[in-house]
Protein backbone atom coordinates (compact mmCIF):
# COMPACT_ATOMS: atom_id res chain seq x y z
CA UNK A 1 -43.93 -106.94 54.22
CA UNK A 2 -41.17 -108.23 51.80
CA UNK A 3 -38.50 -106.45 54.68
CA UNK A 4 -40.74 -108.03 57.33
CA UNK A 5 -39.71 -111.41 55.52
CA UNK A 6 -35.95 -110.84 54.46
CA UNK A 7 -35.75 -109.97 58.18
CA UNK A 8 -37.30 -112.76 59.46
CA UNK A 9 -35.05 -115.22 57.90
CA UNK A 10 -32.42 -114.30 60.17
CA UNK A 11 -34.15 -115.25 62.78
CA UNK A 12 -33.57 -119.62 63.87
CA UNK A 13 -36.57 -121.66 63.78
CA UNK A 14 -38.85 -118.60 63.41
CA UNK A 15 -41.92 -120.32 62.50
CA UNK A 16 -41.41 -123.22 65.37
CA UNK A 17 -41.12 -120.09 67.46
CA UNK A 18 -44.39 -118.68 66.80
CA UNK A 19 -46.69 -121.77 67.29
CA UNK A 20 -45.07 -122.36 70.80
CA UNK A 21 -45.10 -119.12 71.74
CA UNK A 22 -48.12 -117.56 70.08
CA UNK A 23 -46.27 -114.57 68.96
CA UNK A 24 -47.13 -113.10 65.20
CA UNK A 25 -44.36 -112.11 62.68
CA UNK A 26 -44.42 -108.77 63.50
CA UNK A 27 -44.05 -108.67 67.36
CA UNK A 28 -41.06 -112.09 66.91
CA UNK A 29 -39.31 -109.65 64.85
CA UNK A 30 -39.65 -106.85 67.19
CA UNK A 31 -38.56 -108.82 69.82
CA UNK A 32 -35.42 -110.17 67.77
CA UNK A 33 -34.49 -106.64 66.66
CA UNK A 34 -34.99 -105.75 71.03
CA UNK A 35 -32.52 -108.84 71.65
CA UNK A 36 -29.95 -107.76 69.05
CA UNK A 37 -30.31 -104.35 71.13
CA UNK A 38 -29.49 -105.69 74.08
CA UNK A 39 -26.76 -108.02 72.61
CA UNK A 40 -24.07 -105.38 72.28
CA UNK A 41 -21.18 -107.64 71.84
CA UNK A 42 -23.25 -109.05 68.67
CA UNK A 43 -22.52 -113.10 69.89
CA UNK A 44 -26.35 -114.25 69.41
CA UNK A 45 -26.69 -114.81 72.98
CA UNK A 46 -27.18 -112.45 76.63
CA UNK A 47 -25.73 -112.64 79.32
CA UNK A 48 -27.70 -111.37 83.19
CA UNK A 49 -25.80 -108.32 83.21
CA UNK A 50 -27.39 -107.09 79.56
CA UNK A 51 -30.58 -107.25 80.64
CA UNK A 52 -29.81 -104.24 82.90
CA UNK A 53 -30.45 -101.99 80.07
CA UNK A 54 -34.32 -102.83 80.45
CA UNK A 55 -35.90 -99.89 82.51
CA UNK A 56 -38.87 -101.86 83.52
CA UNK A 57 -36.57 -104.65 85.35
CA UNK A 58 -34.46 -102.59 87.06
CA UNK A 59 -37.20 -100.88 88.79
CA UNK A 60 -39.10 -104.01 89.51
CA UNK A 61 -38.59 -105.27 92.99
CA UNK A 62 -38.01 -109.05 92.32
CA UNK A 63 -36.58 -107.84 88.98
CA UNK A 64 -33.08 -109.77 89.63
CA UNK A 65 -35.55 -113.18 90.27
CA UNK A 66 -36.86 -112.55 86.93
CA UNK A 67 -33.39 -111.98 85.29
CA UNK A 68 -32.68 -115.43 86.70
CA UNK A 69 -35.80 -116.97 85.44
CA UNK A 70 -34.31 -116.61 82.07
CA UNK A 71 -31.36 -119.23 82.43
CA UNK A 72 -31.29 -122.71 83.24
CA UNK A 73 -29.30 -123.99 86.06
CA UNK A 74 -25.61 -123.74 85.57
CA UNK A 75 -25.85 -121.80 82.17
CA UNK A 76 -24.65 -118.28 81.91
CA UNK A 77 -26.10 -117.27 78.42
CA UNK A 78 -29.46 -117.42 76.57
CA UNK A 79 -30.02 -117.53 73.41
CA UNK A 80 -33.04 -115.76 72.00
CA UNK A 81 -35.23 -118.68 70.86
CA UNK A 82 -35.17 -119.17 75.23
CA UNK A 83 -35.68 -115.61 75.40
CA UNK A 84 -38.45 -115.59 73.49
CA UNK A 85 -40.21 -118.73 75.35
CA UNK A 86 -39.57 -116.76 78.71
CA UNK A 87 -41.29 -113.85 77.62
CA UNK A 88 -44.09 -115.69 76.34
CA UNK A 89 -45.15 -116.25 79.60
CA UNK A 90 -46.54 -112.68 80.34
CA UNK A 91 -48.64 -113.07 77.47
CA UNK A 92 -52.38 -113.77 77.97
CA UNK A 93 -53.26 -117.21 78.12
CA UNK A 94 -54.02 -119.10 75.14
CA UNK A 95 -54.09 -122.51 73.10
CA UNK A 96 -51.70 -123.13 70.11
CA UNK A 97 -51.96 -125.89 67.46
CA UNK A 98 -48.82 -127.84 65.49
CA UNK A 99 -48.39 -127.87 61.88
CA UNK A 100 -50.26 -131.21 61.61
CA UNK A 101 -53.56 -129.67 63.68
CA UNK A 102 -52.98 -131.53 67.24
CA UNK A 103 -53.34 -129.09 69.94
CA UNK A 104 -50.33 -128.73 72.38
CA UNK A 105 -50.05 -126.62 75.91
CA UNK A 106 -48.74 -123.42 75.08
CA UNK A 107 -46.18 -121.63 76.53
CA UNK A 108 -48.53 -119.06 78.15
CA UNK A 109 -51.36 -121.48 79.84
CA UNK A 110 -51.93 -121.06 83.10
CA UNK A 111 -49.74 -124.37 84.31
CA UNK A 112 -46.86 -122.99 82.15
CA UNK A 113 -47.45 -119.45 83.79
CA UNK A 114 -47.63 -120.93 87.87
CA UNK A 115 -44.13 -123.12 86.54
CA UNK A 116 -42.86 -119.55 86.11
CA UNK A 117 -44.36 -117.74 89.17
CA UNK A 118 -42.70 -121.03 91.38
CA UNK A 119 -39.53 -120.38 90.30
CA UNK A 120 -39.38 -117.33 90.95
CA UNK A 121 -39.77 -118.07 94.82
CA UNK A 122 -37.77 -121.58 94.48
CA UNK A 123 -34.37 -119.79 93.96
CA UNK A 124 -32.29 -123.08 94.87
CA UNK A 125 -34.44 -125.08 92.57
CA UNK A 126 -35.18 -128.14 94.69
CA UNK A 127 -39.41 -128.02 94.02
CA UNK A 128 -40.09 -126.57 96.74
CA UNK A 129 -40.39 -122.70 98.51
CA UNK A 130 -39.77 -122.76 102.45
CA UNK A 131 -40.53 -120.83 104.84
CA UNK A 132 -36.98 -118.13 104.09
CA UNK A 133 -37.53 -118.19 100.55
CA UNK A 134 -41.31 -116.88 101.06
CA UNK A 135 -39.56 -114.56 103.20
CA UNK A 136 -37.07 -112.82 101.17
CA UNK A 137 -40.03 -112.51 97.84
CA UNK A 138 -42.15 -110.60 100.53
CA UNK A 139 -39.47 -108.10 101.82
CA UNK A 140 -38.70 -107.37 97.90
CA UNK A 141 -42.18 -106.82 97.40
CA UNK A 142 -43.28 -104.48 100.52
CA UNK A 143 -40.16 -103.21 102.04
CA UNK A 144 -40.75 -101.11 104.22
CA UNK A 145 -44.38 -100.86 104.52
CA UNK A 146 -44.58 -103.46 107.30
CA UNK A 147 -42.56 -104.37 109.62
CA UNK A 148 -40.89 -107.56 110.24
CA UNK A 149 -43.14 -108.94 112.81
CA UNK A 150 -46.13 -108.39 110.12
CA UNK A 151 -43.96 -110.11 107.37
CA UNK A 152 -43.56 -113.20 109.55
CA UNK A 153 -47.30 -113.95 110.01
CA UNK A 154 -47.54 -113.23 106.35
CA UNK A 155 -45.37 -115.96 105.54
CA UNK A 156 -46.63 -118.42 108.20
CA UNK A 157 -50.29 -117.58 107.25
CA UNK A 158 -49.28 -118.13 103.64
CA UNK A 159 -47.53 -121.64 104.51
CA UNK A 160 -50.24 -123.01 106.51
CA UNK A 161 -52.68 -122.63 104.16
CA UNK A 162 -50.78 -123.90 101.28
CA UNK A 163 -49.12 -126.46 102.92
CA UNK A 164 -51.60 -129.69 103.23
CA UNK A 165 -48.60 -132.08 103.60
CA UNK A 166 -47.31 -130.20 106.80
CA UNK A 167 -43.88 -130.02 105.61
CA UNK A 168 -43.11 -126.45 106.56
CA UNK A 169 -42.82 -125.77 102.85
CA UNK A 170 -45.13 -125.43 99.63
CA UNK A 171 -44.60 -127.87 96.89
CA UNK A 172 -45.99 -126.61 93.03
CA UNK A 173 -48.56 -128.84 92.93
CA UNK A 174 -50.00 -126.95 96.65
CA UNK A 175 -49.08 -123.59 95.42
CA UNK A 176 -51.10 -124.45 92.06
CA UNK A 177 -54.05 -125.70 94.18
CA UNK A 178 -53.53 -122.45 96.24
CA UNK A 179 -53.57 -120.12 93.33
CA UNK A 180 -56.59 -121.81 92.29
CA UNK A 181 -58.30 -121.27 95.34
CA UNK A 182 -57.27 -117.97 95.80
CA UNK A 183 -58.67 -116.94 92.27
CA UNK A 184 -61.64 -118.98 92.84
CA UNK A 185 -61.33 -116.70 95.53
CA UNK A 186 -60.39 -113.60 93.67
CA UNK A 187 -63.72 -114.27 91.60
CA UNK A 188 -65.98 -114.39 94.21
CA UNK A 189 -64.52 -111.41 95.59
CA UNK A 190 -64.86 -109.66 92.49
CA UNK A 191 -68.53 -110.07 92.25
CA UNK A 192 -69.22 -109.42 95.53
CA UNK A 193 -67.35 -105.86 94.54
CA UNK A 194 -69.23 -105.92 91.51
CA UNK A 195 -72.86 -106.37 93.13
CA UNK A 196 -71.50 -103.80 95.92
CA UNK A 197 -70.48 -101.54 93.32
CA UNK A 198 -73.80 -102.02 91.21
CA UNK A 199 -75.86 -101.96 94.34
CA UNK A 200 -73.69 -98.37 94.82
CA UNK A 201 -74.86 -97.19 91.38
CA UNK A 202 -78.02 -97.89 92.02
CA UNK A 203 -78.14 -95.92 95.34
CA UNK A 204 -76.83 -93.38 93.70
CA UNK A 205 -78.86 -92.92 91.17
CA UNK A 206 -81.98 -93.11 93.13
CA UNK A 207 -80.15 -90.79 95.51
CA UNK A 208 -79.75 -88.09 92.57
CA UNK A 209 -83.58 -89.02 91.59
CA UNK A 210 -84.67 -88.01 94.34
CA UNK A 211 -82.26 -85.00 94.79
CA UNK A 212 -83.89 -83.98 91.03
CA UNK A 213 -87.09 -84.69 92.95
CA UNK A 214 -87.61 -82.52 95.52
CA UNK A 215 -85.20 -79.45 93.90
CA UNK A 216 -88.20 -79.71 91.32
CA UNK A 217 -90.51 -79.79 94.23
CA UNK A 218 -88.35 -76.84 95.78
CA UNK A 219 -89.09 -75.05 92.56
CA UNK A 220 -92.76 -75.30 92.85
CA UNK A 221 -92.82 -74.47 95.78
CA UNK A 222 -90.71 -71.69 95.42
CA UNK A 223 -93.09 -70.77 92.50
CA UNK A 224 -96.02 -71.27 94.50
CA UNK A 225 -94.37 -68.74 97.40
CA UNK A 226 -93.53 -66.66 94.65
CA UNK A 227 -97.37 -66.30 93.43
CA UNK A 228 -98.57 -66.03 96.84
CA UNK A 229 -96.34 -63.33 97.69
CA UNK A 230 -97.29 -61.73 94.22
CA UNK A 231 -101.17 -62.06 94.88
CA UNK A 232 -100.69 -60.70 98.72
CA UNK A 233 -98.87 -57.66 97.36
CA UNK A 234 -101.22 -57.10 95.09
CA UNK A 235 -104.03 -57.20 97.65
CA UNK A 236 -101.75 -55.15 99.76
CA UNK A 237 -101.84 -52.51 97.01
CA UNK A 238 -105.75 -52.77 96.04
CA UNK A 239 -106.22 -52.68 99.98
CA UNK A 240 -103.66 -49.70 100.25
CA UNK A 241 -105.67 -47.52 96.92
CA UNK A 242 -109.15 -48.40 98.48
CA UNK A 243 -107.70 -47.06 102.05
CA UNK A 244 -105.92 -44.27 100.13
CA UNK A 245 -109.72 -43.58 98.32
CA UNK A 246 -111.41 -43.55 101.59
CA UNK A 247 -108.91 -41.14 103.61
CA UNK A 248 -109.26 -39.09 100.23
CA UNK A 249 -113.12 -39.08 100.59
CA UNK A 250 -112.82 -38.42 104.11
CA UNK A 251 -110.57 -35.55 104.04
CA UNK A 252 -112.13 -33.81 101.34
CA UNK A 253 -115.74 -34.31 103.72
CA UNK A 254 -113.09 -32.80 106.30
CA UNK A 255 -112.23 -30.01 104.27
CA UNK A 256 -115.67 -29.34 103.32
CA UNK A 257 -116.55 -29.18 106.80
CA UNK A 258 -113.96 -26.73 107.72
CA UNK A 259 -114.68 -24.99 105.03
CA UNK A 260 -118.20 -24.91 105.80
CA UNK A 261 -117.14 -23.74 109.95
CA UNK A 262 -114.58 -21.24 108.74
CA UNK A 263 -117.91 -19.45 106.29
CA UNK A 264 -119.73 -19.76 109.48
CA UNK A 265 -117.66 -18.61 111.67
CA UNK A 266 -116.52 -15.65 109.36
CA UNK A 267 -120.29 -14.69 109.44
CA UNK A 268 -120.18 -15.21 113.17
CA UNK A 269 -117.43 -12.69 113.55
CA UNK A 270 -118.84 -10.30 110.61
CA UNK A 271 -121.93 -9.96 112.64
CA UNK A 272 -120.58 -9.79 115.95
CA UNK A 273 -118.68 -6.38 114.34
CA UNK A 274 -121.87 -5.04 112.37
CA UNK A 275 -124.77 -6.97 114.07
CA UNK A 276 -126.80 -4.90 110.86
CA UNK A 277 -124.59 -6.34 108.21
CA UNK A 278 -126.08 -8.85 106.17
CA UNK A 279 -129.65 -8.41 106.98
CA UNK A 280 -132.30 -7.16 105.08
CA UNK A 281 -133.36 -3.82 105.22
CA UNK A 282 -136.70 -4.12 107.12
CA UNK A 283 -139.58 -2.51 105.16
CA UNK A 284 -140.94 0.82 105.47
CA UNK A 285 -144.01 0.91 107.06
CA UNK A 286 -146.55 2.02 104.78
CA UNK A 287 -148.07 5.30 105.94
CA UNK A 288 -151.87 5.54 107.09
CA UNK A 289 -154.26 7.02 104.63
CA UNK A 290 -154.40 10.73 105.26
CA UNK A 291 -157.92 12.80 104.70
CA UNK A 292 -157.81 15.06 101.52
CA UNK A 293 -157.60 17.88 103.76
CA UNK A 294 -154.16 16.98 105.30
CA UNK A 295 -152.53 18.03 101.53
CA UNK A 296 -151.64 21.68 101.07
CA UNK A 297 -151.05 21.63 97.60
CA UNK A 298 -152.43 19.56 94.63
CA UNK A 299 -149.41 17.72 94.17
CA UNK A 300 -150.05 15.84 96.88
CA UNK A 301 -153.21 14.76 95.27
CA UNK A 302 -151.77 11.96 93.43
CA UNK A 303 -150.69 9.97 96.14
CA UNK A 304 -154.01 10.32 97.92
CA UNK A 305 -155.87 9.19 94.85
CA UNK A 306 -153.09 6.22 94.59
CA UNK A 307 -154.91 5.21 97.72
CA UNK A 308 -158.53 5.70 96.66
CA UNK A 309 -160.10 2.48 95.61
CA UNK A 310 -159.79 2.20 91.97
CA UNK A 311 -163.53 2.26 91.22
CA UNK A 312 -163.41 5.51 92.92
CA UNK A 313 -160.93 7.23 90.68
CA UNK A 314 -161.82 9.50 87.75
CA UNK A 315 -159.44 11.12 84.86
CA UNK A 316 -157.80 14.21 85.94
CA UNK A 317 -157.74 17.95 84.35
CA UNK A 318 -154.52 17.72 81.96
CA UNK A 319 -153.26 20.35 84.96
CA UNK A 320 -154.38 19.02 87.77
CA UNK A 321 -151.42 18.54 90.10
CA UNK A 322 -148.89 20.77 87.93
CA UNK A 323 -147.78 23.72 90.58
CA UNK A 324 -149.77 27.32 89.25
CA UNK A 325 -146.47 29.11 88.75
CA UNK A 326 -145.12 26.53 86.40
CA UNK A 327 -148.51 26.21 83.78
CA UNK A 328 -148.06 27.16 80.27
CA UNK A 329 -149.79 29.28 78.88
């Protein structure tokens, strides 16, 4: 800070400069040390050609108009307490006070500000822009975007709304009422872009809402398919095991009866080869009870007693039935 100081006492009427111009220390002495940049032959003052060493005029389309905005008429130098009150006009607008309290118009209020903008159409300084010097600001400014038919009813669109004397030409005091109007203008423009852009959001938002909506919705239902589709193949599986039961069932029934046909018909073909085979002996007929006589020897008596009635049979001799030729002695 003690630099800032030292530094700022080389700079005239530093203090007067700041309450006109609103500028702090810091950015006056910035701007003196940008002046004494610019002021290569070190003389305190600038001439138009040194401002060509600022990039941002060069480039700028009325940039020359602006160089010349800088000097009063007839003078070919400024010093930098003017250089500082011209460059006070692109600051923001604002309200500075004297050393005693009263309030004064600053450099930067909007009057000081149009002052400005005017000159820099009124290039021959008489108060008043005409019709060729509205002209030749709007050919800087578009160039070649429109053509000169277009740039004509700019101009005389521009003049006969401004002008409210009917002069052919625009006076400050109609080109401050037509700035006002236009930002009056401007303003009501501004919130009709404002409650078209908020009435945007809004659609928009209800728009993705309702997007989040039914891709939710899309999701259940999706879900829902999903389930359903689970369900029906399970069904379609119970439905193919009770099918796959019942073909089971039935072809073991099928093989049983096959199996059952192929016994039979193996039986079938058994007999047809030995119609005896498989049958039963058939019985012996018993024979018919023969007299006692009908024996020859008494070894057939045993059978003929088997047939006598029990009641009628009595114990035997020990020999009885035992051939003579074989008895013991």
């Amino acid at each position: 800070m003690g630099s800032s100081s030292s530094s700022m006492d080389h700079i005239p009427n530093a203090e007067e400069l700041m309450q006109e111009t609103g500028f702090s220390a810091a950015h006056l002495l910035r701007l003196y040390e940008r002046f004494e940049f610019l002021d290569k032959d070190q003389t305190g003052e600038l001439r138009p050609e040194d401002f060509g060493a600022i990039g941002g005029l060069a480039l700028n389309p009325i940039g020359d108009r602006i160089i010349s905005a800088f000097f009063s008429p007839g003078q070919e130098t400024v010093d930098f307490p003017s250089f500082v009150r011209v460059l006070a006009h692109f600051r923001p607008n604002g309200t500075n006070r004297t050393r005693n309290g009263t309030q004064q118009e600053p450099v930067n209020s909007r009057t000081r500000k149009l002052k400005f903008a005017f000159q820099l159409y009124d290039q021959d300084r008489d108060g008043k822009i005409s019709r060729a010097e509205l002209l030749q600001v709007l050919r800087a400014m578009l160039g070649i975007q429109v053509t000169e038919e277009q740039l004509q009813s700019i101009a005389e669109r521009a003049i006969q709304e401004a002008d409210l004397d009917r002069d052919d030409a625009i006076s400050f005091d109609e080109f401050k009422k037509a700035q006002l109007q236009h930002r009056t203008m401007t303003k009501e423009e501004n919130l009709e872009v404002q409650e078209k852009e908020r009435h945007d959001r809004e659609e928009q938002e209800e728009g993705r809402v309702q997007r989040e909506e039914e891709e939710a919705l899309t999701e259940e239902e999706e879900e829902e398919e999903e389930e359903e589709d689970e369900d029906e193949e399970e069904e379609y599986e119970l439905e193919e095991e009770r099918e796959g039961e019942e073909r089971a069932e039935v072809d073991d029934e099928e093989d049983d009866d096959q199996e059952e046909e192929r016994e039979e018909r193996e039986e079938r073909e058994e007999e047809e080869e030995d119609p005896l085979a498989g049958r039963e002996p058939e019985a012996e007929p018993e024979p018919e009870p023969q007299s006692v006589s009908e024996y020859h020897s008494p070894v057939h008596e045993p059978r003929r007693r088997a047939m006598v009635h029990p009641s009628a049979q009595a114990p035997l001799p020990k020999d009885y039935g035992t051939p003579y030729h074989l008895k013991l002695s």
